[in-house]
PDB file of N, CA and C in Angstrom:
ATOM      1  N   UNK A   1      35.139  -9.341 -99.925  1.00  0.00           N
ATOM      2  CA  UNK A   1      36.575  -9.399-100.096  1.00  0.00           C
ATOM      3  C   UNK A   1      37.158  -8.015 -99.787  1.00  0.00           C
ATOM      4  N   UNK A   2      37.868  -8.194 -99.010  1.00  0.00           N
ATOM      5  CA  UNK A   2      38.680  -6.850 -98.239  1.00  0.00           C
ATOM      6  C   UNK A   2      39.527  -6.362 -99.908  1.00  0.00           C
ATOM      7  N   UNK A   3      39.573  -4.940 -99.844  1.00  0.00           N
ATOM      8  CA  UNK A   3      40.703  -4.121-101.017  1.00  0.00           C
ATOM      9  C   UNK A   3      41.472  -3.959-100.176  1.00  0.00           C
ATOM     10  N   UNK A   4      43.322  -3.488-100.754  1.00  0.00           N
ATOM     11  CA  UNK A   4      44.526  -2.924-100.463  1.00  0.00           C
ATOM     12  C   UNK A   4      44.180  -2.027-100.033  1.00  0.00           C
ATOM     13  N   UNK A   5      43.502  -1.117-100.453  1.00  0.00           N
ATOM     14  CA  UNK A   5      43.113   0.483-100.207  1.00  0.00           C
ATOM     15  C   UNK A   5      42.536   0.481 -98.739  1.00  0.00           C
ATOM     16  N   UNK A   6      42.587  -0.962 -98.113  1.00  0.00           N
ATOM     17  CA  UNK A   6      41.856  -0.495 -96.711  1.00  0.00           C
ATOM     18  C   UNK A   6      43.029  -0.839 -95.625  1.00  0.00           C
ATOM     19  N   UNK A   7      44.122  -1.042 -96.267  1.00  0.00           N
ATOM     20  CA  UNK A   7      45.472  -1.098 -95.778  1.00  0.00           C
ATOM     21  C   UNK A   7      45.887   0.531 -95.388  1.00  0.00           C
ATOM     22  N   UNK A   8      46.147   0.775 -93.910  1.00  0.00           N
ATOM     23  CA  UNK A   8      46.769   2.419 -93.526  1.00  0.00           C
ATOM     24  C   UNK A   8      47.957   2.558 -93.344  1.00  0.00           C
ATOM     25  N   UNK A   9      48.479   1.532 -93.203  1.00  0.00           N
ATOM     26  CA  UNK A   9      50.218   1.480 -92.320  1.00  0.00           C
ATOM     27  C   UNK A   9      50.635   0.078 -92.067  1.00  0.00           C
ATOM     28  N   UNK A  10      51.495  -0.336 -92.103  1.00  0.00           N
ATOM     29  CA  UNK A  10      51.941  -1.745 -91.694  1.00  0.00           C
ATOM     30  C   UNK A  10      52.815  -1.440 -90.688  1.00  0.00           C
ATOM     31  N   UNK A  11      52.716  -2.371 -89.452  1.00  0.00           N
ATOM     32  CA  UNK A  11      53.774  -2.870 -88.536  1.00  0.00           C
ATOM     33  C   UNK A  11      54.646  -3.931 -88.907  1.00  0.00           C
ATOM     34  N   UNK A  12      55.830  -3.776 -88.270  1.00  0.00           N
ATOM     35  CA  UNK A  12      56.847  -5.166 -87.665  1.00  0.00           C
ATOM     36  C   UNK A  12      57.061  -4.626 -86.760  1.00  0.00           C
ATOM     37  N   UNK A  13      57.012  -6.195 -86.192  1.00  0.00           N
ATOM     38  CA  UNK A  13      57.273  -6.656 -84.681  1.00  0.00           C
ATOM     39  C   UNK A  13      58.570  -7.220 -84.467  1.00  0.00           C
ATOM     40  N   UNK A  14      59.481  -6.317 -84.254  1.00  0.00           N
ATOM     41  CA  UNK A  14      60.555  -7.356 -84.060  1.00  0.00           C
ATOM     42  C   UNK A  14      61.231  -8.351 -82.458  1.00  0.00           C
ATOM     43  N   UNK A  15      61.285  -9.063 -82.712  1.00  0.00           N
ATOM     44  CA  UNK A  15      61.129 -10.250 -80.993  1.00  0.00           C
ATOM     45  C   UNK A  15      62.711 -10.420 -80.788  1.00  0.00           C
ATOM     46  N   UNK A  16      63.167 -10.369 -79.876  1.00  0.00           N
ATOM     47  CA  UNK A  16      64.659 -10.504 -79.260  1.00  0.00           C
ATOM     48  C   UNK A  16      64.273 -11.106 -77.637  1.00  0.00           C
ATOM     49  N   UNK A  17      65.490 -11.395 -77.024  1.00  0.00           N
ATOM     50  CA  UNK A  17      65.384 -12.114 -75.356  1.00  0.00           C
ATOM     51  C   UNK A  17      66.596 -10.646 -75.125  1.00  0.00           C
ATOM     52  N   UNK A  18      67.203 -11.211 -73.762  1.00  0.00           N
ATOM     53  CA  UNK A  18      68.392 -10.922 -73.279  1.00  0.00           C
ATOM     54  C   UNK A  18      69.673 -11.515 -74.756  1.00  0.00           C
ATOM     55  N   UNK A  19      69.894 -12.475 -75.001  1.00  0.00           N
ATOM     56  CA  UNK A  19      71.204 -13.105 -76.035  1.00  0.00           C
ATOM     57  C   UNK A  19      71.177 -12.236 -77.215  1.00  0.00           C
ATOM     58  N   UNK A  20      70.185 -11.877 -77.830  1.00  0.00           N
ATOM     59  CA  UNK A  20      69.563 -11.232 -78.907  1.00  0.00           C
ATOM     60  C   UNK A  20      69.646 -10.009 -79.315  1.00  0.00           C
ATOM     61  N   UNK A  21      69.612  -9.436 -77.757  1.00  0.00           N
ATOM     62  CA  UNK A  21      69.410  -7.916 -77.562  1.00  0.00           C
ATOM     63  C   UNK A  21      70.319  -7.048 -78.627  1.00  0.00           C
ATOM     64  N   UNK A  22      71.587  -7.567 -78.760  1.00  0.00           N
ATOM     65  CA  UNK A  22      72.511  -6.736 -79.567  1.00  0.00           C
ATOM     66  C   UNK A  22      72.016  -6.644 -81.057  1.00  0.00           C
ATOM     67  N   UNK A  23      71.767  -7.889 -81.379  1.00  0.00           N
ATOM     68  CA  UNK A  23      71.179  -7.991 -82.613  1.00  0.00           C
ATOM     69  C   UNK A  23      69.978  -6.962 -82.974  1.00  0.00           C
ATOM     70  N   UNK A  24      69.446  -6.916 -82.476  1.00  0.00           N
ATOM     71  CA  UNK A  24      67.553  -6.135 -82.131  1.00  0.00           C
ATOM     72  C   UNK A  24      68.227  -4.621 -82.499  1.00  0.00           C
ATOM     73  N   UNK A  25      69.097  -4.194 -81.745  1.00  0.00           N
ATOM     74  CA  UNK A  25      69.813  -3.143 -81.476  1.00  0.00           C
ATOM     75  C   UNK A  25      70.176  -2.969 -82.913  1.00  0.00           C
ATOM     76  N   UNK A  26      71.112  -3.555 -83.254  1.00  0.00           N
ATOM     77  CA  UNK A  26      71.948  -3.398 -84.808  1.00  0.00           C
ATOM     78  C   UNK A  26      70.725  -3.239 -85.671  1.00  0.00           C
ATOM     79  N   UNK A  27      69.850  -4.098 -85.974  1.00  0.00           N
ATOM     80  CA  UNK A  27      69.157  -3.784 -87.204  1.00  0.00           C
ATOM     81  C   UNK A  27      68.005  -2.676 -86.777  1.00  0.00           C
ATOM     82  N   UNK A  28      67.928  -2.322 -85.401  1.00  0.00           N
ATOM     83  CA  UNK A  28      67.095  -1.198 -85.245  1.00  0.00           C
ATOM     84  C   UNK A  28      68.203  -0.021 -85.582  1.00  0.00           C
ATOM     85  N   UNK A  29      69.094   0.353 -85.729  1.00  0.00           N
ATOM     86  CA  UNK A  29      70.140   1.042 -86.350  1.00  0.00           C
ATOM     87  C   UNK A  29      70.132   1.596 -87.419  1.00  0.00           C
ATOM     88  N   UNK A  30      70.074  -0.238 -87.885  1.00  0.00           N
ATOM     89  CA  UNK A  30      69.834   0.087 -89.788  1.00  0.00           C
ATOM     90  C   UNK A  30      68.461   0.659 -89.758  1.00  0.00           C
ATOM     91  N   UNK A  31      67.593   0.204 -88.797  1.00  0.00           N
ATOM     92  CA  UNK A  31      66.300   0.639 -89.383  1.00  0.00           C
ATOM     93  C   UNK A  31      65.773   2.320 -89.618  1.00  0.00           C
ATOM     94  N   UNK A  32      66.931   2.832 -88.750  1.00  0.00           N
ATOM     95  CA  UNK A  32      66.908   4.681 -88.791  1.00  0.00           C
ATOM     96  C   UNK A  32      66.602   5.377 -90.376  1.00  0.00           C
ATOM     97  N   UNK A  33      67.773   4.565 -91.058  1.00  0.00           N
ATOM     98  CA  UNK A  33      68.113   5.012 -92.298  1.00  0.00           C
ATOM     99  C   UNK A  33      67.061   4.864 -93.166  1.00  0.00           C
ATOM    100  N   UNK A  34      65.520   4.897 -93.313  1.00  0.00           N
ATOM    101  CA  UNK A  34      64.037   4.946 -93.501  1.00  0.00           C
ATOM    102  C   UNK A  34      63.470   5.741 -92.788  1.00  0.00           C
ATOM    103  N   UNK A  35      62.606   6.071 -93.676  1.00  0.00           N
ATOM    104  CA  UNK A  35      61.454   6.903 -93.033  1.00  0.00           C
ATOM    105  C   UNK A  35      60.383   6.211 -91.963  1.00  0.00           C
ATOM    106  N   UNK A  36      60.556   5.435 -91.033  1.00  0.00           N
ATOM    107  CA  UNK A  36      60.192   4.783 -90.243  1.00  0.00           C
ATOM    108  C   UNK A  36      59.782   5.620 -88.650  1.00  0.00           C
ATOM    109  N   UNK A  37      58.569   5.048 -88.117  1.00  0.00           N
ATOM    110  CA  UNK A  37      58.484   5.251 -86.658  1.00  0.00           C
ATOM    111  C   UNK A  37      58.782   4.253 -85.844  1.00  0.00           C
ATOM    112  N   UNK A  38      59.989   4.288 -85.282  1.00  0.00           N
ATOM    113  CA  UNK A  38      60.436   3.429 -84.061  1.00  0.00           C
ATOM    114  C   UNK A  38      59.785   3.516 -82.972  1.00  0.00           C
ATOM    115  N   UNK A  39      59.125   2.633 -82.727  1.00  0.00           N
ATOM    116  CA  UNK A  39      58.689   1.969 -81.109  1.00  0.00           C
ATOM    117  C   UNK A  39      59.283   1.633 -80.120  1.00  0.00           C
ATOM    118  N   UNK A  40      58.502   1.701 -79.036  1.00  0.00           N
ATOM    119  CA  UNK A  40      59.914   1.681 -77.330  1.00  0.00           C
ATOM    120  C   UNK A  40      59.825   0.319 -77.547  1.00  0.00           C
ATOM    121  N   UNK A  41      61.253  -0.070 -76.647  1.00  0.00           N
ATOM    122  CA  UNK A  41      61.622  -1.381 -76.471  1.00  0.00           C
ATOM    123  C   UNK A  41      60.695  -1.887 -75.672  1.00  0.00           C
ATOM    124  N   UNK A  42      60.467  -2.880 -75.257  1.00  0.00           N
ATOM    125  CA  UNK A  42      59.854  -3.658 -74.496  1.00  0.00           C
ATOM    126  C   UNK A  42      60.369  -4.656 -73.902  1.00  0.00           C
ATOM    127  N   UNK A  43      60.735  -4.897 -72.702  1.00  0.00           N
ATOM    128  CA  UNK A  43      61.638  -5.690 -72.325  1.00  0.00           C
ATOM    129  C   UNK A  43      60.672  -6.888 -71.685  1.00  0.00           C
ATOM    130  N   UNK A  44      59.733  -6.882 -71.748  1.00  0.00           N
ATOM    131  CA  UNK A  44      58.533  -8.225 -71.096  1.00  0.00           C
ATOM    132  C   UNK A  44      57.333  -8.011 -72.305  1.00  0.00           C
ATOM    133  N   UNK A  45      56.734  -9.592 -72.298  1.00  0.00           N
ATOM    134  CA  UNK A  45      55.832  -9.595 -73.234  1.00  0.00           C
ATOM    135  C   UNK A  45      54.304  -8.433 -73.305  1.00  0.00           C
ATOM    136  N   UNK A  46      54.331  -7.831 -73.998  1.00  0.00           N
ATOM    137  CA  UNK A  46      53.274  -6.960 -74.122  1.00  0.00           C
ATOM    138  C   UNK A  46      52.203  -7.240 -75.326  1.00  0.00           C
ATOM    139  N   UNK A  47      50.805  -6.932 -74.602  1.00  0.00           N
ATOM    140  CA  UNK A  47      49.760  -7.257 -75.586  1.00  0.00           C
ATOM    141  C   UNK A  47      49.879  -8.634 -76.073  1.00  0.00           C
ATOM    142  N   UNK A  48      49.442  -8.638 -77.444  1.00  0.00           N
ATOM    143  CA  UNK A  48      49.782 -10.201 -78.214  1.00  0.00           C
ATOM    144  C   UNK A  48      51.130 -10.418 -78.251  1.00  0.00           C
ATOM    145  N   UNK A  49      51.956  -9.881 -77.986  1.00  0.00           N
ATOM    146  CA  UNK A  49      53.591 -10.531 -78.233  1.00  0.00           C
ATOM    147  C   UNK A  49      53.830 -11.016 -76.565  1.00  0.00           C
ATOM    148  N   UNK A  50      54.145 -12.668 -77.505  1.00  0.00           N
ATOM    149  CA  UNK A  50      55.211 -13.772 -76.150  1.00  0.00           C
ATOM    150  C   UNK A  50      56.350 -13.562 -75.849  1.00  0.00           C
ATOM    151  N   UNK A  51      56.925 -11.879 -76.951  1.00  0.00           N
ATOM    152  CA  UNK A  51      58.270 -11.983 -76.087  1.00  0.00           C
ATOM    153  C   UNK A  51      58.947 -10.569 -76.333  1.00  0.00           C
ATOM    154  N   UNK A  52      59.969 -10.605 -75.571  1.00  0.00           N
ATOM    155  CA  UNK A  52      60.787  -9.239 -75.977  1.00  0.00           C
ATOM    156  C   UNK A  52      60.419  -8.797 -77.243  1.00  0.00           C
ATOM    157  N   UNK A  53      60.240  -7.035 -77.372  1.00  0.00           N
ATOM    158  CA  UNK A  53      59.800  -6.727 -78.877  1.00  0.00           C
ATOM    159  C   UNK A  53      60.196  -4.824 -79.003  1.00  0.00           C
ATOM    160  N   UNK A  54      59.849  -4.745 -79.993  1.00  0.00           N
ATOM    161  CA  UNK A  54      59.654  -3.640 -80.064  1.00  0.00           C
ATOM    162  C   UNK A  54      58.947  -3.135 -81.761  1.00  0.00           C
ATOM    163  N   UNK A  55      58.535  -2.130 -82.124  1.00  0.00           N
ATOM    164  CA  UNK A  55      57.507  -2.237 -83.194  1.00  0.00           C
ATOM    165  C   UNK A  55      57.969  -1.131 -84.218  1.00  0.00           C
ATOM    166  N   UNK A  56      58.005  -1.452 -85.424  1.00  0.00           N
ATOM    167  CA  UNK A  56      58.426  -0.292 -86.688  1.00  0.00           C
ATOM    168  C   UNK A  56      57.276  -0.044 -87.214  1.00  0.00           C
ATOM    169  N   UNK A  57      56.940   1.210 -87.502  1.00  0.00           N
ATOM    170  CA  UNK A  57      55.601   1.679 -87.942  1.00  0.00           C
ATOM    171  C   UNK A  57      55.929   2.007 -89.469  1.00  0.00           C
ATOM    172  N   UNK A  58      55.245   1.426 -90.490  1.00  0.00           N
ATOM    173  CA  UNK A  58      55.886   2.266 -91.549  1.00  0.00           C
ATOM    174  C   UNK A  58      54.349   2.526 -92.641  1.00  0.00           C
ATOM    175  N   UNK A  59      54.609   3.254 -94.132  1.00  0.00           N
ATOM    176  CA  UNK A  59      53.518   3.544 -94.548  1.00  0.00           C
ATOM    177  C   UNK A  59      53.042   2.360 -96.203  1.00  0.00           C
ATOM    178  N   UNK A  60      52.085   2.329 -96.270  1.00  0.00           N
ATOM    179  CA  UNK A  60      51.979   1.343 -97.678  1.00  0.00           C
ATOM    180  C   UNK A  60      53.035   1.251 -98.737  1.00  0.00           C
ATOM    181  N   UNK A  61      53.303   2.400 -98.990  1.00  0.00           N
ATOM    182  CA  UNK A  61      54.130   2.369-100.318  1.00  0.00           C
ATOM    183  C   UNK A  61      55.763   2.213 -99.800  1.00  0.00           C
ATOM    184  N   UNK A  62      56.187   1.710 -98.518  1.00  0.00           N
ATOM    185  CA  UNK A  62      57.173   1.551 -98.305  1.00  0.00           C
ATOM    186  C   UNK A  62      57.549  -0.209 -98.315  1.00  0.00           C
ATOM    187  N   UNK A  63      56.096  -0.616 -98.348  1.00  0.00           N
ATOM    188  CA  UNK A  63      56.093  -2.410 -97.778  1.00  0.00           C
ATOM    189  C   UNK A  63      57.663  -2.891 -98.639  1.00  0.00           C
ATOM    190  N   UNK A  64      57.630  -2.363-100.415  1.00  0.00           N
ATOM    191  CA  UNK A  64      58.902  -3.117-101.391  1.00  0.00           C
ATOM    192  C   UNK A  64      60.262  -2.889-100.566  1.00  0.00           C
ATOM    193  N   UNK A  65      59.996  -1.955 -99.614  1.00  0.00           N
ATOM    194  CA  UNK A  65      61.388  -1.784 -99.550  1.00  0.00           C
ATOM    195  C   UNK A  65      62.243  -2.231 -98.149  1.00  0.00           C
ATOM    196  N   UNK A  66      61.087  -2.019 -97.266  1.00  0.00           N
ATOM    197  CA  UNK A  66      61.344  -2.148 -95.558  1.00  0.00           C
ATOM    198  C   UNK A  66      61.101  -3.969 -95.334  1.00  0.00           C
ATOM    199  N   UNK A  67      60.262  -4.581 -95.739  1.00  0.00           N
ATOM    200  CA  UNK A  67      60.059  -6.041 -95.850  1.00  0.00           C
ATOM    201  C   UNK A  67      61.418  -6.908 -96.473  1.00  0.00           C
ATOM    202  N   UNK A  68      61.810  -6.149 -97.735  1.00  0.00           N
ATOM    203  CA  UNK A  68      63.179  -7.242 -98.198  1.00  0.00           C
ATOM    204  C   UNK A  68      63.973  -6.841 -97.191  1.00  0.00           C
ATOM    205  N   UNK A  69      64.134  -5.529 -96.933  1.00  0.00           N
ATOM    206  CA  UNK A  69      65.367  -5.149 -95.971  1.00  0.00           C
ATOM    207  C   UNK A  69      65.497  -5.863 -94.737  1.00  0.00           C
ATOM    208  N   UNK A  70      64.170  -5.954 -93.756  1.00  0.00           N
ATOM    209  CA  UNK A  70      63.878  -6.946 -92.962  1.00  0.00           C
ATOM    210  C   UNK A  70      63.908  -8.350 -93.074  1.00  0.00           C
ATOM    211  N   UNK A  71      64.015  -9.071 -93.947  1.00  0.00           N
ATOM    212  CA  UNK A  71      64.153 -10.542 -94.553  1.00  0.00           C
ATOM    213  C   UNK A  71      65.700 -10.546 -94.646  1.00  0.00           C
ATOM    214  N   UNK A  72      66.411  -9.920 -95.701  1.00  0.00           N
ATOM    215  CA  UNK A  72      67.451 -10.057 -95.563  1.00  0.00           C
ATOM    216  C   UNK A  72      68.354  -9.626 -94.181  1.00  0.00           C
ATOM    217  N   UNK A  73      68.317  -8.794 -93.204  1.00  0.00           N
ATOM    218  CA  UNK A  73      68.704  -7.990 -92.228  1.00  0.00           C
ATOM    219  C   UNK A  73      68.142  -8.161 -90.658  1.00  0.00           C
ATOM    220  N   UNK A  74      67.554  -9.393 -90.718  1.00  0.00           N
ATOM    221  CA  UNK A  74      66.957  -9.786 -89.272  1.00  0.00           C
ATOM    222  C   UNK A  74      68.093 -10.742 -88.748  1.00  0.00           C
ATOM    223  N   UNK A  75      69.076 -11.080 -89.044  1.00  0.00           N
ATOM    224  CA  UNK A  75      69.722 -12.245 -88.659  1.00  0.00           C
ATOM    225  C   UNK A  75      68.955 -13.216 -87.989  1.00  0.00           C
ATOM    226  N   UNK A  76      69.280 -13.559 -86.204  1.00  0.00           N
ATOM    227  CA  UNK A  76      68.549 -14.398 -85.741  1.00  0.00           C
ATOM    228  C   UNK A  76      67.006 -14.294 -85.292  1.00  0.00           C
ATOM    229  N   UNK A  77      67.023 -12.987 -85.773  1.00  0.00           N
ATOM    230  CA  UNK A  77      65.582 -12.644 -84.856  1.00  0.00           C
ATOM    231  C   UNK A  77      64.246 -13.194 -85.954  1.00  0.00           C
ATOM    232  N   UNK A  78      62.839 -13.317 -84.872  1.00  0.00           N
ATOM    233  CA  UNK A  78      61.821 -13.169 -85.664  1.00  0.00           C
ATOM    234  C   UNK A  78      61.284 -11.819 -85.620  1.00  0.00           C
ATOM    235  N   UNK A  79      60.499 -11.624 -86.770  1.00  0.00           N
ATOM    236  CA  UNK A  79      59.259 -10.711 -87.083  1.00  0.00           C
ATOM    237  C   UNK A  79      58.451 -10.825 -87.895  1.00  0.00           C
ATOM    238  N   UNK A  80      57.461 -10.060 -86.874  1.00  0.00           N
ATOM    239  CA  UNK A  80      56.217 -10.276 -87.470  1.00  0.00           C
ATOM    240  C   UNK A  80      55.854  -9.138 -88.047  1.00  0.00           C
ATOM    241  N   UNK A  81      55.246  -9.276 -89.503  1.00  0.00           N
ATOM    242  CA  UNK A  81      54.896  -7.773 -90.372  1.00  0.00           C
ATOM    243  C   UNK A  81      53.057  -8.137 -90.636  1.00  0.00           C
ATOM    244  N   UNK A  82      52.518  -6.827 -90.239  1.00  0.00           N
ATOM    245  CA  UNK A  82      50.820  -6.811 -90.376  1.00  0.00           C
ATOM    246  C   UNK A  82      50.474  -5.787 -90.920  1.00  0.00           C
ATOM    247  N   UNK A  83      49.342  -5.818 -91.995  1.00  0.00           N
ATOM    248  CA  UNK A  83      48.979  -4.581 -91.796  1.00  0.00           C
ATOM    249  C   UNK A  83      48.233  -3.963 -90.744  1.00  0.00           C
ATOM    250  N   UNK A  84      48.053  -2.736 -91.354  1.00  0.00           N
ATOM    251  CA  UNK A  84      46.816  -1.840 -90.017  1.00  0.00           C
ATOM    252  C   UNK A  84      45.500  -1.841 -90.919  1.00  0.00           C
ATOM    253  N   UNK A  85      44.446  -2.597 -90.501  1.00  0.00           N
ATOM    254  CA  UNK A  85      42.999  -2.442 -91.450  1.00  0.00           C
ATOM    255  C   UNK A  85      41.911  -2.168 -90.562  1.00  0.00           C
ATOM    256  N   UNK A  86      42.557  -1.648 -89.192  1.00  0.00           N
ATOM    257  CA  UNK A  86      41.144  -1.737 -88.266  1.00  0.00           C
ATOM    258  C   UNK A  86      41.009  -2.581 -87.540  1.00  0.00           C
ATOM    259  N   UNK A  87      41.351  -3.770 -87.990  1.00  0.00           N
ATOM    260  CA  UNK A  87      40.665  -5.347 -87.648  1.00  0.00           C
ATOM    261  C   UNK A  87      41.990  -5.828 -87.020  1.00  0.00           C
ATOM    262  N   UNK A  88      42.460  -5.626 -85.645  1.00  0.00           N
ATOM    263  CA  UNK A  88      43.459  -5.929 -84.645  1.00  0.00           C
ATOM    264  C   UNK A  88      43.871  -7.308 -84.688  1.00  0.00           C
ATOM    265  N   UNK A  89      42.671  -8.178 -84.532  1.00  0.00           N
ATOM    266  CA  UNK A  89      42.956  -9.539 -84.617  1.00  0.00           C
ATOM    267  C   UNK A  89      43.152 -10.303 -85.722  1.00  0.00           C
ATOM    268  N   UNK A  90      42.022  -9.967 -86.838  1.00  0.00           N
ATOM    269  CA  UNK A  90      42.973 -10.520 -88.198  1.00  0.00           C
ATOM    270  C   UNK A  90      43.925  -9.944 -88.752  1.00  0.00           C
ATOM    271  N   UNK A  91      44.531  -8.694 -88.639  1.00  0.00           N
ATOM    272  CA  UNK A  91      45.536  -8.307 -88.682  1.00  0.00           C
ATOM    273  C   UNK A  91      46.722  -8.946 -88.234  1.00  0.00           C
ATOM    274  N   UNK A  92      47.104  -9.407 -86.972  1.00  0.00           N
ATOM    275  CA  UNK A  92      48.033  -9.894 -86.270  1.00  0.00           C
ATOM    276  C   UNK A  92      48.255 -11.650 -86.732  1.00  0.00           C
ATOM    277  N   UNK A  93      47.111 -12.126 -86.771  1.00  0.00           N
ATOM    278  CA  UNK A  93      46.311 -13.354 -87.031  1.00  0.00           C
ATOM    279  C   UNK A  93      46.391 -13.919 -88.188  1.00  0.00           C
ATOM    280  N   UNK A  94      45.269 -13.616 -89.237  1.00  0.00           N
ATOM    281  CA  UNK A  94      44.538 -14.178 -90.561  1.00  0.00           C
ATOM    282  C   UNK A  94      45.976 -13.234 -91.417  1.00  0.00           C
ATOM    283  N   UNK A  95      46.310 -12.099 -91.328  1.00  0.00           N
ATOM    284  CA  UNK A  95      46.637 -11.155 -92.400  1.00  0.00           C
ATOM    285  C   UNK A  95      48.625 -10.924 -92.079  1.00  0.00           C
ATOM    286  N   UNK A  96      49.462 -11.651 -90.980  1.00  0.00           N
ATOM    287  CA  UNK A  96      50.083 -11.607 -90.501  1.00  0.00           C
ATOM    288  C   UNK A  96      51.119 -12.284 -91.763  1.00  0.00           C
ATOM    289  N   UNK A  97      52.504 -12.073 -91.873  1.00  0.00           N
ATOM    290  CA  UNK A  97      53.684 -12.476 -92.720  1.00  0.00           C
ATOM    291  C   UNK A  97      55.057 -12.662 -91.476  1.00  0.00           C
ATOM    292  N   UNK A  98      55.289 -13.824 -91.464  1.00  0.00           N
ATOM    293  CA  UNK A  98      56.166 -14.036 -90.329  1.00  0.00           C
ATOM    294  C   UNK A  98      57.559 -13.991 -91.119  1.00  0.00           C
ATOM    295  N   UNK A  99      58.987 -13.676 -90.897  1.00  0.00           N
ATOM    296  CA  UNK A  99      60.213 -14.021 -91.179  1.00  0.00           C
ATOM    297  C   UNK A  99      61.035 -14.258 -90.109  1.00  0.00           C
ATOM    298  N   UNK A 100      61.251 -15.536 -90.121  1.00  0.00           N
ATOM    299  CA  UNK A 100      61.729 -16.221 -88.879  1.00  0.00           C
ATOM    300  C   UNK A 100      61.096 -17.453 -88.084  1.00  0.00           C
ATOM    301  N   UNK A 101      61.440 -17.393 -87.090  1.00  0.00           N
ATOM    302  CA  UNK A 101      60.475 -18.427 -86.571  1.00  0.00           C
ATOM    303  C   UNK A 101      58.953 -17.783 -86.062  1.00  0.00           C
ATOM    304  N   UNK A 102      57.923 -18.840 -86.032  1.00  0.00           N
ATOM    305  CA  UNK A 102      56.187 -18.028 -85.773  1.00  0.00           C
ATOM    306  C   UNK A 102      56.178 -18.891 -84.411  1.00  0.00           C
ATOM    307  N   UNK A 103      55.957 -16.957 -83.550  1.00  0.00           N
ATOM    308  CA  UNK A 103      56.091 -17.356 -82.460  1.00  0.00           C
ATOM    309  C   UNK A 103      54.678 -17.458 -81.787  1.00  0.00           C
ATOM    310  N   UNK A 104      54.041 -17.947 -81.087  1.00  0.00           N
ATOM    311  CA  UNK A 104      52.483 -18.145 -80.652  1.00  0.00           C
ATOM    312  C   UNK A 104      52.022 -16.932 -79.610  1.00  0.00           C
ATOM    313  N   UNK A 105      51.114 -15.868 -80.574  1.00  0.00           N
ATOM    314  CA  UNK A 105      50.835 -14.569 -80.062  1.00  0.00           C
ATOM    315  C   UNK A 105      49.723 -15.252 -79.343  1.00  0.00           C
ATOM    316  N   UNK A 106      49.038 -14.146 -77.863  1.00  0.00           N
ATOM    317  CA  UNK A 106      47.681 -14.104 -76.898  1.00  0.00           C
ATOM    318  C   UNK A 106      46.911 -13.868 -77.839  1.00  0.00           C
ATOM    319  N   UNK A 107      45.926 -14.204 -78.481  1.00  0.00           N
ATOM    320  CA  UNK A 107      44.704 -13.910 -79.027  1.00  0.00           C
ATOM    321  C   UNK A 107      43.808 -12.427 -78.218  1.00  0.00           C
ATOM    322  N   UNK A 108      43.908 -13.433 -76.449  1.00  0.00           N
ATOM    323  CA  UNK A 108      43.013 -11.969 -75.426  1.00  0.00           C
ATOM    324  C   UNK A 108      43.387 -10.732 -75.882  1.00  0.00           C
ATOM    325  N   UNK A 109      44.539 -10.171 -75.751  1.00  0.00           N
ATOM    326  CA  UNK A 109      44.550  -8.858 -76.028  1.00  0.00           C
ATOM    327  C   UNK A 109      43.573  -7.829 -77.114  1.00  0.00           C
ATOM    328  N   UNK A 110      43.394  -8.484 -77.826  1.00  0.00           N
ATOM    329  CA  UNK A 110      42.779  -7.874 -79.193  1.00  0.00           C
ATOM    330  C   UNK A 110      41.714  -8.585 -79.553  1.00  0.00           C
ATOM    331  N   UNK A 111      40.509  -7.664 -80.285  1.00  0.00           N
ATOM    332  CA  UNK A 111      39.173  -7.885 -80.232  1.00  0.00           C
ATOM    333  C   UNK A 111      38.759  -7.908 -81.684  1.00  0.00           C
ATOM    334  N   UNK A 112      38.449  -8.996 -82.199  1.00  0.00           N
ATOM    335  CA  UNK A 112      37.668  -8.823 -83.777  1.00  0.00           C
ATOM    336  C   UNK A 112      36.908  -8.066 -83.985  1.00  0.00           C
ATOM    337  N   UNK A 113      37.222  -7.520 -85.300  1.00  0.00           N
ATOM    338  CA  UNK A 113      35.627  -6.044 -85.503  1.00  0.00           C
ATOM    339  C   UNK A 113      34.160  -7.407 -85.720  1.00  0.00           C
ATOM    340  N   UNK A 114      33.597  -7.018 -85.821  1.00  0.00           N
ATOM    341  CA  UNK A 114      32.062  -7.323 -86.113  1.00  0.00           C
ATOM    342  C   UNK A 114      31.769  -7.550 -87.353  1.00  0.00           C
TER     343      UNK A 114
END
């Protein structure tokens, strides 16, 4: 049984198109106002994401605060929140918390540990 303690950082993924874009924009805005690492936009699907994205890096002891903010503050968009444990694919996969709609990530990109 995996511990918390092997949790380093959590991502969200946040997914937008072209219609969206403004939205993505606005709550990446709000998202300044945290101690957060903002990720480049991505305007075509990259890695496991099927769609427009871009990625918030944040640290464990922030999950209470950046997760409600994101739930309440995503309007139309989805995201996806993971931790970081090493393990790329159950991370994204097995260990993944969607708010919004769950959109169907590439498995290929990313490799299970052993």
């Amino acid at each position: 049984m995996k511990h918390t303690d092997s949790i380093t950082g959590y991502h969200a993924h946040v997914y937008f198109d072209a219609a969206s874009e403004p939205a993505a924009a606005a709550l990446r805005e709000a998202l300044e106002a945290f101690d957060v690492t903002l990720g480049r936009w991505h305007r075509k699907p990259v890695g496991p994401h099927p769609a427009w994205s871009y990625q918030v890096a944040f640290a464990p002891e922030q999950f209470a605060d950046i997760v409600p903010f994101l739930t309440l503050n995503r309007g139309p968009l989805s995201v996806l929140v993971h931790p970081m444990t090493g393990d790329a694919m159950a991370d994204h996969f097995d260990h993944a918390i969607w708010l919004g709609e769950r959109l169907a990530l590439a498995p290929e990109p990313l490799q299970r540990e052993p």
